[in-house]
Protein backbone atom coordinates (compact mmCIF):
# COMPACT_ATOMS: atom_id res chain seq x y z
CA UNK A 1 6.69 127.20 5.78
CA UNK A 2 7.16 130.83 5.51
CA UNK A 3 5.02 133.43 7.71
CA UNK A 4 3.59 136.07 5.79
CA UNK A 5 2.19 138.12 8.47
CA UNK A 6 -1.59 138.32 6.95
CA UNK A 7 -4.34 137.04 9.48
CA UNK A 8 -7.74 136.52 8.36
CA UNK A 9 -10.66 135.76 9.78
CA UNK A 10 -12.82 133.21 8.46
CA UNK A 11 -16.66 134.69 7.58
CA UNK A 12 -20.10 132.91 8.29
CA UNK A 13 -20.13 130.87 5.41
CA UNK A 14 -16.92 129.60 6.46
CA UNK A 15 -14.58 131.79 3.69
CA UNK A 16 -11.71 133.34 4.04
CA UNK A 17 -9.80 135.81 1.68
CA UNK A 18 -7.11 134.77 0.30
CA UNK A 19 -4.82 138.36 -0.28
CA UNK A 20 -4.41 139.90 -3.86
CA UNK A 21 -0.77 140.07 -3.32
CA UNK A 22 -0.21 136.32 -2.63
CA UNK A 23 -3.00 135.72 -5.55
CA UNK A 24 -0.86 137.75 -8.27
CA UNK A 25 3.04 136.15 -6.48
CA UNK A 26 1.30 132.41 -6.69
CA UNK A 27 -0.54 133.07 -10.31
CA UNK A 28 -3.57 131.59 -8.50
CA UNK A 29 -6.37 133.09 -10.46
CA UNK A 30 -10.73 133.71 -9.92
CA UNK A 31 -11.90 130.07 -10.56
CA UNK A 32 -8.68 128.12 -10.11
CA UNK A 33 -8.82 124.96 -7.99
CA UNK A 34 -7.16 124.43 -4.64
CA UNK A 35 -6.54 121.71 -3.33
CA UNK A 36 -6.54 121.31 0.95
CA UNK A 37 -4.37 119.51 2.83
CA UNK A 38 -3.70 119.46 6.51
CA UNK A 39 -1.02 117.94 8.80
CA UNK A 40 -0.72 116.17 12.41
CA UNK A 41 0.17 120.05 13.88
CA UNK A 42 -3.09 121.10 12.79
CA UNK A 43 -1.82 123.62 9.69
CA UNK A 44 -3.94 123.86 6.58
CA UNK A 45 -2.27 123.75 3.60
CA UNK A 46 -3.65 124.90 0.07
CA UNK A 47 -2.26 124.44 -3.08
CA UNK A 48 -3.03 125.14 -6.34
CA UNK A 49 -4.66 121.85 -8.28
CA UNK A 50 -3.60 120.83 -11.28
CA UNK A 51 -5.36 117.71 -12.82
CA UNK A 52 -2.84 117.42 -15.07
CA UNK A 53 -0.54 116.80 -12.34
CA UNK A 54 -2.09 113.44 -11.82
CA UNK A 55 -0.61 112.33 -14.76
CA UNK A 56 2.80 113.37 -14.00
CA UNK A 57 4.51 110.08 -14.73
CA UNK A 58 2.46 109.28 -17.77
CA UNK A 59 3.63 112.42 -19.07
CA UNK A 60 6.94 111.67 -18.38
CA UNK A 61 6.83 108.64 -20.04
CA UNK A 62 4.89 110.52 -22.97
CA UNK A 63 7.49 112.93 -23.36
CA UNK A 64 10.46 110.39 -23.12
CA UNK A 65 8.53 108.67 -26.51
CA UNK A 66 7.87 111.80 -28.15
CA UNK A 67 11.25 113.30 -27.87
CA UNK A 68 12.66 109.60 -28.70
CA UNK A 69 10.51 109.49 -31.69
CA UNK A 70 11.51 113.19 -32.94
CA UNK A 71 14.69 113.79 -31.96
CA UNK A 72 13.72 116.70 -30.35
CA UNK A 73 12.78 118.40 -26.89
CA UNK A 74 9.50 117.44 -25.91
CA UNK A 75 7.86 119.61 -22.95
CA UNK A 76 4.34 118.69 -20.76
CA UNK A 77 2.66 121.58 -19.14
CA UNK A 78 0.10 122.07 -16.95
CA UNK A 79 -1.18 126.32 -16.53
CA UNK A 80 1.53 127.06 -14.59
CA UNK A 81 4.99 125.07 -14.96
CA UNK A 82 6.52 122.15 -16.63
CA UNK A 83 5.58 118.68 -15.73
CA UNK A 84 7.45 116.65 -17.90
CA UNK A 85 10.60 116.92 -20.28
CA UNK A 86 12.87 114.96 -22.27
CA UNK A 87 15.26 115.19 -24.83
CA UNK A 88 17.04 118.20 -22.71
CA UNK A 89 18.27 119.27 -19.10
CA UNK A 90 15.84 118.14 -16.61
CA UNK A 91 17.46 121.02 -14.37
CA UNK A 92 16.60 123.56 -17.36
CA UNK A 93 13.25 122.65 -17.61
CA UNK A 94 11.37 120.83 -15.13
CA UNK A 95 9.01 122.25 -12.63
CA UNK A 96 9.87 126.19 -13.78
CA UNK A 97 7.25 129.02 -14.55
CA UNK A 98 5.83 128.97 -17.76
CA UNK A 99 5.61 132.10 -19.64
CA UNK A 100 3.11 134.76 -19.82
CA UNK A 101 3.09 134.49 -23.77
CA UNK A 102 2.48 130.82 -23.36
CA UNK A 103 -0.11 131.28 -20.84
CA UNK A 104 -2.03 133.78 -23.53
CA UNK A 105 -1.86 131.02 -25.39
CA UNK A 106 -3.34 128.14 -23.55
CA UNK A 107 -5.89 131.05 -22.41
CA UNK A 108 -6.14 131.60 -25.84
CA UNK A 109 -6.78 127.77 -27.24
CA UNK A 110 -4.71 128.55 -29.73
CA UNK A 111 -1.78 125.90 -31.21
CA UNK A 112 1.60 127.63 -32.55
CA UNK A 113 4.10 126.32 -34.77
CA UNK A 114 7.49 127.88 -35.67
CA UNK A 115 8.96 125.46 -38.02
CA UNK A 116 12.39 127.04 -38.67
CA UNK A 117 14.73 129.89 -37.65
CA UNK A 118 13.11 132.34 -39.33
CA UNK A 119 9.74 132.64 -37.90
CA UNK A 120 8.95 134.29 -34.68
CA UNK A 121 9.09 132.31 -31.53
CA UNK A 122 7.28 131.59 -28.22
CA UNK A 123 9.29 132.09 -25.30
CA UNK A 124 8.31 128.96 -23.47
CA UNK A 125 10.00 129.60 -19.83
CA UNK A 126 9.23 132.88 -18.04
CA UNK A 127 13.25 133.03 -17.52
CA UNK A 128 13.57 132.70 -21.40
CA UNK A 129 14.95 136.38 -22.08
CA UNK A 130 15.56 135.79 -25.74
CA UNK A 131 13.24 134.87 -28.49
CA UNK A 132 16.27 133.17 -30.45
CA UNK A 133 16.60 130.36 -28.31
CA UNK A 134 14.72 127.77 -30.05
CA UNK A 135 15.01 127.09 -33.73
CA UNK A 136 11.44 125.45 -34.56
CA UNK A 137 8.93 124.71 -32.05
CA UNK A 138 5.35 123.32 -32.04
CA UNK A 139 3.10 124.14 -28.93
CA UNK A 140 -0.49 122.84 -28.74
CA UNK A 141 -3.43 122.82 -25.96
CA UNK A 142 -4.05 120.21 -23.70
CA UNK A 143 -8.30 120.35 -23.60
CA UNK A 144 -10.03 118.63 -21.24
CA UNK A 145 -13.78 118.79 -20.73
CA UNK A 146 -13.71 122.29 -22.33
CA UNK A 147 -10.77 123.59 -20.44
CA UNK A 148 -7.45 124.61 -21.18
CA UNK A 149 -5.38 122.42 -18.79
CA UNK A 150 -1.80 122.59 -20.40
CA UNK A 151 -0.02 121.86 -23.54
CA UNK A 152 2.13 119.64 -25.52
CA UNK A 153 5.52 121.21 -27.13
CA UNK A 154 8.08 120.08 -29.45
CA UNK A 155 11.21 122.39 -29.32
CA UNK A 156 14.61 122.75 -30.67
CA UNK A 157 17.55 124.86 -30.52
CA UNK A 158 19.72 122.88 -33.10
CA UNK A 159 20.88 125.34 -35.75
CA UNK A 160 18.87 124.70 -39.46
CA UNK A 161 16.20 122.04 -37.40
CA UNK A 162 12.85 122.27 -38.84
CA UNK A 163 9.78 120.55 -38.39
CA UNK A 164 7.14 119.88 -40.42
CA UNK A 165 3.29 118.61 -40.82
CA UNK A 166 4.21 115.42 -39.04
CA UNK A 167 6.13 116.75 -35.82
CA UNK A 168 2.44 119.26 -35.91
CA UNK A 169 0.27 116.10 -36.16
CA UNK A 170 2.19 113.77 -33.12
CA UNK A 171 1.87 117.05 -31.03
CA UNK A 172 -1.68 117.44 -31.97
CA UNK A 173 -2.43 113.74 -31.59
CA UNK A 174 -0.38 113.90 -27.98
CA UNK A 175 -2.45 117.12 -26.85
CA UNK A 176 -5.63 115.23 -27.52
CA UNK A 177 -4.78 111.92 -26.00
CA UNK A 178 -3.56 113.56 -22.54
CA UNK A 179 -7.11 115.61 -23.07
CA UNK A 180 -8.80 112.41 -23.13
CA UNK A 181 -6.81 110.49 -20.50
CA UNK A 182 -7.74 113.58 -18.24
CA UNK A 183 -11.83 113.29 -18.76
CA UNK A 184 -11.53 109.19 -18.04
């Protein structure tokens, strides 16, 4: 665990303030959820929720179809990072920052599609420098009682791949069945 030399003091209601600075380093935004743990030393330990989360292994397994089925990379999300990949580098993939353009989107609600080289892209990691890194990619929201809780993508970077209404449907379709799966 790593000190950051804040000290708060907790208010009558029980509250403390959690500081801007770690707020903004953490993305942990108004209205996020946090979820408490403690250990046998007697820490307190919050971290960030994400339902989504939950169904890390079904989305694994979800992904591992999709990107079977496709023959291309299939990427889970939740807000914040990836959850599940397939079809390319674990290492590359899993568990890093999603980007703030993709975050606009799932803020957004709004689905993307890029079906070829020549239309503009979304970078999808927040290390992706260069716009020309995929070829065609389809990114839609995960919804889930109303909220925005992640998203489904199909990406390539194989030179001339496109995709078309059908690789937009199965992400569709996936995006609403992980929505579903989350409000059960």
């Amino acid at each position: 665990m790593k000190a950051t030399g804040v000290v708060r003091r907790i208010d009558d209601l029980g509250r403390i303030v959690v500081p801007k600075e770690i707020r903004k380093t953490l993305r942990i935004r108004e209205g996020d959820p946090l979820e408490i743990f403690t250990d046998k030393e007697g820490e307190i330990i919050l971290k960030k929720y994400s339902p989504i989360g939950e169904l890390s292994e079904f989305a694994s397994q979800y992904a591992e179809t999709l990107a079977k089925t496709t023959g291309h990379i299939a990427c889970i999300s939740d807000k914040d990072t990836i959850i599940a990949v397939a079809g390319a580098s674990k290492k590359e993939y899993l568990e890093k920052s999603v980007s703030t353009e993709l975050e606009k989107l799932m803020e957004d609600r709004v689905s993307f599609a890029a079906r070829n080289s020549e239309e503009k892209h979304v970078p999808v990691l927040l290390t992706d420098n260069d716009n020309e890194k995929y070829t065609s990619q389809v990114i839609w929201p995960i919804v889930a009682e109303g909220d925005t809780i992640g998203t489904v993508m199909l990406l390539s970077t194989q030179p001339n791949s496109k995709m078309n209404e059908v690789e937009v449907k199965v992400v569709q379709s996936a995006a609403g069945f992980l929505g579903k799966q989350m409000e059960e």
